[in-house]
N, C-alpha and C. Protein backbone atom coordinates (compact mmCIF):
# COMPACT_ATOMS: atom_id res chain seq x y z
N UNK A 1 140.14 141.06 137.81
CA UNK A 1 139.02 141.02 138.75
C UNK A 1 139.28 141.97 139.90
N UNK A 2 138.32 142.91 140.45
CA UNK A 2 138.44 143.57 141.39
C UNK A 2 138.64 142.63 142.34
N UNK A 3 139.08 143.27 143.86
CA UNK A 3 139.04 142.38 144.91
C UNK A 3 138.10 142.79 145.65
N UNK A 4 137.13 142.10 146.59
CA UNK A 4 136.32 143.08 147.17
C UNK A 4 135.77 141.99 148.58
N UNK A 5 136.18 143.07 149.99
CA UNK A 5 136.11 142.08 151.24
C UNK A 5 134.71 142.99 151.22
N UNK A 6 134.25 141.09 152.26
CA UNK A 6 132.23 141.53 152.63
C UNK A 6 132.66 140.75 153.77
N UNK A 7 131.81 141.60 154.47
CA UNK A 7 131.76 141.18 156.13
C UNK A 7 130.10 141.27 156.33
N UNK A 8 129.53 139.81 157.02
CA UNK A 8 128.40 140.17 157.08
C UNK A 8 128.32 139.21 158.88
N UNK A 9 126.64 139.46 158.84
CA UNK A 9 126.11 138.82 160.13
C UNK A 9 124.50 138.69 160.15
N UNK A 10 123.36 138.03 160.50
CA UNK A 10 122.82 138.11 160.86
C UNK A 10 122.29 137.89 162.13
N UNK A 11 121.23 138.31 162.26
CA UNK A 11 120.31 138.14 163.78
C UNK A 11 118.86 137.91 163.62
N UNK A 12 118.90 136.95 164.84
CA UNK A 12 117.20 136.53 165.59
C UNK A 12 116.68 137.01 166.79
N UNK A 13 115.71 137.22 167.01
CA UNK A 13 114.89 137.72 168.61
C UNK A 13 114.05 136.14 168.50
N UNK A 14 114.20 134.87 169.05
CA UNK A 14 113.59 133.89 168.91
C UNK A 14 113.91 133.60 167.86
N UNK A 15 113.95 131.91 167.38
CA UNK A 15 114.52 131.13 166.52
C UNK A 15 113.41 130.33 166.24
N UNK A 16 112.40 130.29 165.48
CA UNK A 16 112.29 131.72 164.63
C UNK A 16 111.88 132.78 165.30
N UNK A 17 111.78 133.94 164.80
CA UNK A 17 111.21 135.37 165.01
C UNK A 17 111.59 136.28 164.51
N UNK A 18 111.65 137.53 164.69
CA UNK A 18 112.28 138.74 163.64
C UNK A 18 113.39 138.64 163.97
N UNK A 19 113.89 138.77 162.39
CA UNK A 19 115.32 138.23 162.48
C UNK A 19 116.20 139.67 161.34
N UNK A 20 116.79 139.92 161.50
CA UNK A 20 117.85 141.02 160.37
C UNK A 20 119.73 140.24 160.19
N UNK A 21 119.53 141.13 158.93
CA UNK A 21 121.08 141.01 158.53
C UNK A 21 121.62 141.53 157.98
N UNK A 22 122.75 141.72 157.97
CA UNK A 22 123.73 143.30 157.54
C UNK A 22 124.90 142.72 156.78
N UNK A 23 125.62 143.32 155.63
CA UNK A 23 126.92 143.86 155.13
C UNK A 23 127.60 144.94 155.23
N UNK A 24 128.41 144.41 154.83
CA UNK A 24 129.42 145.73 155.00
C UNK A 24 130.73 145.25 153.26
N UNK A 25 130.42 146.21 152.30
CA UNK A 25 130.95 145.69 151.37
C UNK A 25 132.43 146.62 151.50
N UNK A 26 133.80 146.40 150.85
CA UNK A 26 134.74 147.11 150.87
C UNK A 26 135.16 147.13 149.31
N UNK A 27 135.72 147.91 148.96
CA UNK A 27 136.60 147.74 147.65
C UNK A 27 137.58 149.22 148.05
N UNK A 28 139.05 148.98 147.71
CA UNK A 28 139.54 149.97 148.34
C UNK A 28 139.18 150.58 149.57
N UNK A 29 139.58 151.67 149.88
CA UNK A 29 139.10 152.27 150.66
C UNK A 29 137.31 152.46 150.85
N UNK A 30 136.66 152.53 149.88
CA UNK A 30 135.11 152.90 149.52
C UNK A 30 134.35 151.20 150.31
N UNK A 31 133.35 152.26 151.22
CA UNK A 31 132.49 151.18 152.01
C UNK A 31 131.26 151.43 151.57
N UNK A 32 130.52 150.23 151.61
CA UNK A 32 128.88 150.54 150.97
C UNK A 32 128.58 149.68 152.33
N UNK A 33 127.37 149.90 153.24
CA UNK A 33 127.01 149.26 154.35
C UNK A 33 125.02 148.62 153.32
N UNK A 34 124.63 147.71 153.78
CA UNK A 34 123.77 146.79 153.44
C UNK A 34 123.03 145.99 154.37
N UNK A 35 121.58 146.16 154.53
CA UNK A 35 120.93 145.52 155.82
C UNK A 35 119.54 145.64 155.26
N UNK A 36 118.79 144.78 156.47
CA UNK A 36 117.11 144.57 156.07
C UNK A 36 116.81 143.30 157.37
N UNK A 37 115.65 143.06 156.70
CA UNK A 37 115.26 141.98 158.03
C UNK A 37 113.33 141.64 157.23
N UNK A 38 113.40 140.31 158.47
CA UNK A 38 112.24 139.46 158.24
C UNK A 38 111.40 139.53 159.37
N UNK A 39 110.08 139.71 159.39
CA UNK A 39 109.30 139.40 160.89
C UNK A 39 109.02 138.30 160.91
N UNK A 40 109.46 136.86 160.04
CA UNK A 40 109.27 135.56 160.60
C UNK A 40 110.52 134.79 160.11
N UNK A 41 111.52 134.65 160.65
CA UNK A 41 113.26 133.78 160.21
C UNK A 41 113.74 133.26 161.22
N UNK A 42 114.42 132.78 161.37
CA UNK A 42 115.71 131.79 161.90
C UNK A 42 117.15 132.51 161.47
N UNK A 43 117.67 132.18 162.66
CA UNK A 43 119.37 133.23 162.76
C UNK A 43 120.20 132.42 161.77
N UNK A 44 120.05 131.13 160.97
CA UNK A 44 120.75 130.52 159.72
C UNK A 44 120.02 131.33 158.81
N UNK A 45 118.62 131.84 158.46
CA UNK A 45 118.83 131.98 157.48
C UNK A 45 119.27 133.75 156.81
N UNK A 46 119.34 133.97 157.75
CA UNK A 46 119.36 135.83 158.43
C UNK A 46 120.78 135.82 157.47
N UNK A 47 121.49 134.78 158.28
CA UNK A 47 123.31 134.63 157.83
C UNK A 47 123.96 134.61 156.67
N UNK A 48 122.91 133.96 156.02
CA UNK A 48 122.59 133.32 154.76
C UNK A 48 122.28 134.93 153.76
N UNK A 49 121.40 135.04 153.97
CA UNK A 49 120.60 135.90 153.28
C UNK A 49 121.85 137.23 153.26
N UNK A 50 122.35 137.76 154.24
CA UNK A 50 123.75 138.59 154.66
C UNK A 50 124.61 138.28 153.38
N UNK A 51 125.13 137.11 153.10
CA UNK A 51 125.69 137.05 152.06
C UNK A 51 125.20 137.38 150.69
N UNK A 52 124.33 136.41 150.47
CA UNK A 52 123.15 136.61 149.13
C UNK A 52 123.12 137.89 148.71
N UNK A 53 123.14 138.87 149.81
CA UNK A 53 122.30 139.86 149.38
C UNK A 53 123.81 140.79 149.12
N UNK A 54 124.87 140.64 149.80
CA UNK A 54 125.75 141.38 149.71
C UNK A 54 126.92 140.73 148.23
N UNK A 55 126.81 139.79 147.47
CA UNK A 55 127.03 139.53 146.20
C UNK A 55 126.01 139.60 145.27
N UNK A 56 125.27 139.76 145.80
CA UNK A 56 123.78 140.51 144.55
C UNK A 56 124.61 141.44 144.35
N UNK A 57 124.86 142.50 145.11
CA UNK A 57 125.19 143.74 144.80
C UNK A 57 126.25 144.00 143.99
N UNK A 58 127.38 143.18 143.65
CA UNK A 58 128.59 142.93 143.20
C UNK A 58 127.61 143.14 141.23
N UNK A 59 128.47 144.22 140.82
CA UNK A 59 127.85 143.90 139.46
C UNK A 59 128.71 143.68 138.43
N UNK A 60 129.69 143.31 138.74
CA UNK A 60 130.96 142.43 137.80
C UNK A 60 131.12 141.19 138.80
N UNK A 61 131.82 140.26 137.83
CA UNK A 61 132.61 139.05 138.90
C UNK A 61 133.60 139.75 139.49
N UNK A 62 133.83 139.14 140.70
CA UNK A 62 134.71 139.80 141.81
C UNK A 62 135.73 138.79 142.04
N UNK A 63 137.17 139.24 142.73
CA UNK A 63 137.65 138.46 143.89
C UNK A 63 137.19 138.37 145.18
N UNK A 64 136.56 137.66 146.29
CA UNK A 64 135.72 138.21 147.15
C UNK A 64 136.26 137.22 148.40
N UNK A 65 136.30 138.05 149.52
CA UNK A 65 136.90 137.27 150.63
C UNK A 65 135.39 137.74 151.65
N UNK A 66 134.48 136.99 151.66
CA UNK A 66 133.55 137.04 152.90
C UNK A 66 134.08 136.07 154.50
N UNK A 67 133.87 137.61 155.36
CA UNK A 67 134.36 137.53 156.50
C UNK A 67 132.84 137.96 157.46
N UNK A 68 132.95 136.00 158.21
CA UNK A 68 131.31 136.40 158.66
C UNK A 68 131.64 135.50 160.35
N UNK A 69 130.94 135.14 161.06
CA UNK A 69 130.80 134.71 162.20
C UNK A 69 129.64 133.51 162.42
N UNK A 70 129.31 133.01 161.25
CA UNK A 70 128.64 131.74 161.18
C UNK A 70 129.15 130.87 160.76
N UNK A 71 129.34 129.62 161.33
CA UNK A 71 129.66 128.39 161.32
C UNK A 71 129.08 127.77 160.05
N UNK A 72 127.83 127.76 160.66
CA UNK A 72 127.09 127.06 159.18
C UNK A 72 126.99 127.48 158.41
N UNK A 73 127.67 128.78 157.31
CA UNK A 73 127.73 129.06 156.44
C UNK A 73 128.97 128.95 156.14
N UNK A 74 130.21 129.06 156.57
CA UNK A 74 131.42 128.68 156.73
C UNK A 74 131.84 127.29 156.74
N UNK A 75 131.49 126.85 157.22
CA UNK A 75 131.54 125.46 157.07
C UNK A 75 131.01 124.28 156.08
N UNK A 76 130.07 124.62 155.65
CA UNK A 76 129.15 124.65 154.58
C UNK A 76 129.22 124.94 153.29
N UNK A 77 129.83 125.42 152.96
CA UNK A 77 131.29 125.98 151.84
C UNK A 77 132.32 125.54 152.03
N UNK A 78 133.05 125.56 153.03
CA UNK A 78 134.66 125.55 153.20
C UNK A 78 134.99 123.88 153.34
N UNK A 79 134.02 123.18 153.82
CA UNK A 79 134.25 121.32 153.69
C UNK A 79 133.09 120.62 153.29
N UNK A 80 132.60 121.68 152.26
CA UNK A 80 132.34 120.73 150.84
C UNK A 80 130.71 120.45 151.29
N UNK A 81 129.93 120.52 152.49
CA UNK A 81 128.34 120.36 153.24
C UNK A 81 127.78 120.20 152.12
N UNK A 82 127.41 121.79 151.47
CA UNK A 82 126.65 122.04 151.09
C UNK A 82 126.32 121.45 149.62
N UNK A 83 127.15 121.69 149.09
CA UNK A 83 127.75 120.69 147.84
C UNK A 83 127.24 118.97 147.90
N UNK A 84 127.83 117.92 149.16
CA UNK A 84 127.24 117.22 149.12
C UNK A 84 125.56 116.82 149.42
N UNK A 85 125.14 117.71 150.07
CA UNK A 85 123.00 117.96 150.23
C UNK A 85 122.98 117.83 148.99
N UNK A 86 123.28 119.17 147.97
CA UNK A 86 123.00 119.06 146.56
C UNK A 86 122.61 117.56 145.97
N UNK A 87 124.21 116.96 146.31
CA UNK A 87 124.34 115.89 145.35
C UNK A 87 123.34 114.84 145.68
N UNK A 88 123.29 114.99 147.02
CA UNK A 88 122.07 113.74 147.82
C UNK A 88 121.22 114.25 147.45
N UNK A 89 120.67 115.24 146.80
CA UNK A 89 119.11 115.74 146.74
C UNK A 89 118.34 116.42 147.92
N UNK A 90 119.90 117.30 148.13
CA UNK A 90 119.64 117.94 149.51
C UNK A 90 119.16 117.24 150.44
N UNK A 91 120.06 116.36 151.02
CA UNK A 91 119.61 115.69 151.77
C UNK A 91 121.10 115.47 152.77
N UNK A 92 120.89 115.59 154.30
CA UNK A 92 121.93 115.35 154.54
C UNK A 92 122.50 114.07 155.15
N UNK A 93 123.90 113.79 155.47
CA UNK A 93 124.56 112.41 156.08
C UNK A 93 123.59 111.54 156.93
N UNK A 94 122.60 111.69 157.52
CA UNK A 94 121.73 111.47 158.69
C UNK A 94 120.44 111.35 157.70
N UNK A 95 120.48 111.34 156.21
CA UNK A 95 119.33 111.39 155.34
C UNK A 95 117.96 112.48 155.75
N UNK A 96 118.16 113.29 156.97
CA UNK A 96 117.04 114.58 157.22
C UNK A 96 117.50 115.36 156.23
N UNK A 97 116.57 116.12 155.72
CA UNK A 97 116.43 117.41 154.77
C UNK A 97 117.41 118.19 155.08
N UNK A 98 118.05 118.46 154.25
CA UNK A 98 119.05 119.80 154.52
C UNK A 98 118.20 121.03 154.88
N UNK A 99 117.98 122.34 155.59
CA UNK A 99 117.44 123.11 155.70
C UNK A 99 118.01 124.48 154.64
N UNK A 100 116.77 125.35 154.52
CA UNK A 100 117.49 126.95 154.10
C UNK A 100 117.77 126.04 152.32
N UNK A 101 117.03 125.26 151.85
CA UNK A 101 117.80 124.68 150.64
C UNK A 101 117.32 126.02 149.41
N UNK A 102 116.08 126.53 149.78
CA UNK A 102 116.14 127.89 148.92
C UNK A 102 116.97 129.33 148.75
N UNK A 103 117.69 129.22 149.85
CA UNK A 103 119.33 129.79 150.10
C UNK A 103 120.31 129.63 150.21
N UNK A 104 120.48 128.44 149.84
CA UNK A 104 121.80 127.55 149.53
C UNK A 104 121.44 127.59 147.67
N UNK A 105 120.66 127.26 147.30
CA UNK A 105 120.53 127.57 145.82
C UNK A 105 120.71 128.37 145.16
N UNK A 106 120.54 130.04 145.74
CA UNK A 106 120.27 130.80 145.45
C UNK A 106 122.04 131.53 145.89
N UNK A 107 123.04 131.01 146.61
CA UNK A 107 124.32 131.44 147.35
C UNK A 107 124.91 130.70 146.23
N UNK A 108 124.48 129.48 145.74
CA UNK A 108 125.54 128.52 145.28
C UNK A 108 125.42 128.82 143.58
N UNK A 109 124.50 129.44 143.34
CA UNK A 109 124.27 130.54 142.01
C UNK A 109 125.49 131.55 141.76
N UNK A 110 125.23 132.35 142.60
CA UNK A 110 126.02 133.54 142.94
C UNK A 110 127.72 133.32 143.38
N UNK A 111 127.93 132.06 143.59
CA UNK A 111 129.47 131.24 143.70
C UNK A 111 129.94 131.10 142.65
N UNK A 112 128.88 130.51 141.61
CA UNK A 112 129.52 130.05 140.26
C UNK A 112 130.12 131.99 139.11
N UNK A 113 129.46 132.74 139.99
CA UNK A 113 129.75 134.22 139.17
C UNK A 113 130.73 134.67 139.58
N UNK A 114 131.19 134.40 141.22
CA UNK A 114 132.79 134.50 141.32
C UNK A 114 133.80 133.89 141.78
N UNK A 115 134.54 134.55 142.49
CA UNK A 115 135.80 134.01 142.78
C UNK A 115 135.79 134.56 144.83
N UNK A 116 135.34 133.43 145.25
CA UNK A 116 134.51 133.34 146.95
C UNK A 116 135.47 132.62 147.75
N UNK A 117 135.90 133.19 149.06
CA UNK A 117 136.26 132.70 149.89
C UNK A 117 136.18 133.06 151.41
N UNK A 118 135.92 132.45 152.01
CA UNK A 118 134.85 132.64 153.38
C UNK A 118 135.88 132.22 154.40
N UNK A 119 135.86 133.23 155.42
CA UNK A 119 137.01 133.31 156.25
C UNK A 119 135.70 133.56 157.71
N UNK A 120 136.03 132.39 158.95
CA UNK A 120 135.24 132.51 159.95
C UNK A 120 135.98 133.54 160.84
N UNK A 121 135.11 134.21 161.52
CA UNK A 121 135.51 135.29 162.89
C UNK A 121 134.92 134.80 164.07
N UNK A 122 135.07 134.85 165.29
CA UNK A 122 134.64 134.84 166.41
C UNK A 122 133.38 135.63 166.52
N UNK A 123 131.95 135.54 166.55
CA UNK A 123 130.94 136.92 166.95
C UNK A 123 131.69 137.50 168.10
N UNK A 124 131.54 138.80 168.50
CA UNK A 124 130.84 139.16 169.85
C UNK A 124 132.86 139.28 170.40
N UNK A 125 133.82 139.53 169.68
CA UNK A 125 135.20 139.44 169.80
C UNK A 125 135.68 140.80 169.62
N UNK A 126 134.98 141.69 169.26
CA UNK A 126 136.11 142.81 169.36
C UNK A 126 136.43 142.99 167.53
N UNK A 127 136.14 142.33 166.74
CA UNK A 127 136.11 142.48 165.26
C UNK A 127 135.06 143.75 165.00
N UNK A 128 136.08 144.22 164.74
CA UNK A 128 135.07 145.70 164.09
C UNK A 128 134.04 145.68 163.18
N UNK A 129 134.43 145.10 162.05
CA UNK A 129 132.89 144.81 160.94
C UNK A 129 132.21 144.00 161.53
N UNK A 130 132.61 143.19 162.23
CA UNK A 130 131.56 142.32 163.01
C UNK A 130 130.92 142.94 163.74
N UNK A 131 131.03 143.35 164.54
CA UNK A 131 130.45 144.42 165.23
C UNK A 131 129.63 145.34 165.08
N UNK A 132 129.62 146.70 164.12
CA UNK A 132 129.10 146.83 163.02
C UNK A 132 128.31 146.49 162.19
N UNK A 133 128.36 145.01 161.80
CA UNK A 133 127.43 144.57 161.21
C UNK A 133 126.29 144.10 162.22
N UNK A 134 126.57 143.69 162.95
CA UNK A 134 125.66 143.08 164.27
C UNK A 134 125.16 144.38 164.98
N UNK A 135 125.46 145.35 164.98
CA UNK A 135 124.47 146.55 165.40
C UNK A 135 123.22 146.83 164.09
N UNK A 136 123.83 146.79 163.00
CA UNK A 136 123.29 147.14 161.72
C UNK A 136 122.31 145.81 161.35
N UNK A 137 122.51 144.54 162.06
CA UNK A 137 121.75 143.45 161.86
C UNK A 137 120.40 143.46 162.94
N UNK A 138 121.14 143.76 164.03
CA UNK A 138 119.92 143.59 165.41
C UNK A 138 119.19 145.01 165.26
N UNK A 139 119.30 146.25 164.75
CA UNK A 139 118.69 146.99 164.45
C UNK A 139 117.50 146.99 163.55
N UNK A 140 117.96 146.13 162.30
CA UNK A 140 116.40 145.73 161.59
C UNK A 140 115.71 144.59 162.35
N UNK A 141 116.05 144.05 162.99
CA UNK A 141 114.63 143.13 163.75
C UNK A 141 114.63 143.77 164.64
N UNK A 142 114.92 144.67 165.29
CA UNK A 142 114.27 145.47 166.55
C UNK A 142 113.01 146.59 165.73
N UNK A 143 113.31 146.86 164.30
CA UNK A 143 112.21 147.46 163.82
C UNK A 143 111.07 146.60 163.52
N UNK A 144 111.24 145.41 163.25
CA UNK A 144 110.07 144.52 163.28
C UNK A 144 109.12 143.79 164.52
N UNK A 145 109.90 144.49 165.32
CA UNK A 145 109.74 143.75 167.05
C UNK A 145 108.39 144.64 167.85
């Protein structure tokens, strides 16, 4: 299996409002950068979609270390969240609707094709792909703005 680090991020102008989100794929040395945006989203699902869209692109199974700055996507994976909504019928501990459940379906697809592990960053820290990606994220909703 190749190995291949993705660094992503998204962004909102208002929660909801135009919202963008960016990758940044690596394999070796070779970078492919990846972005777009919505004129009506929420900064979860911007985050969301950052990933999705940056293992779409993967066209073998990968080893894949995504390095992002959202909690709720990190967390949400990494202690099992999202997994249990599923099992409740997307539904969460507090029995309210899990949200974003058409991008959690659509992430948790794209999990079963590889080999995923999600490492949280600080936003707004001095992380270079973060950084990067968050210029490359707030840039597509400033085109929708």
């Amino acid at each position: 299996m190749k190995f291949i680090e993705i660094f992503t991020d998204g962004a909102c102008s208002g929660n909801p409002g135009p919202g963008g989100w960016a990758a940044i794929l690596r394999f070796n040395e070779t970078e492919k950068e990846l972005s777009g945006g919505e004129k009506e989203t929420t900064n979860n699902r911007m985050e969301l979609t950052a990933v999705i869209k940056a293992l779409e692109a993967l066209k073998y199974p990968c080893e894949v270390v995504v390095t992002t700055d959202s909690k709720y996507v990190c967390d949400a994976i990494n202690k099992n969240w999202v997994y249990s909504w599923k099992n409740n019928g997307w539904r969460k501990k507090d029995k309210k609707p899990a949200l974003n459940v058409d991008l959690w379906e659509q992430l948790l697809e794209l999990l079963e094709k590889h080999k995923v592990s999600f490492k949280w960053v600080k936003g707004h820290n001095d992380h270079p792909e973060n950084e990067r990606c968050d210029k490359l994220a707030v840039g597509e909703y400033l085109k929708l703005s």
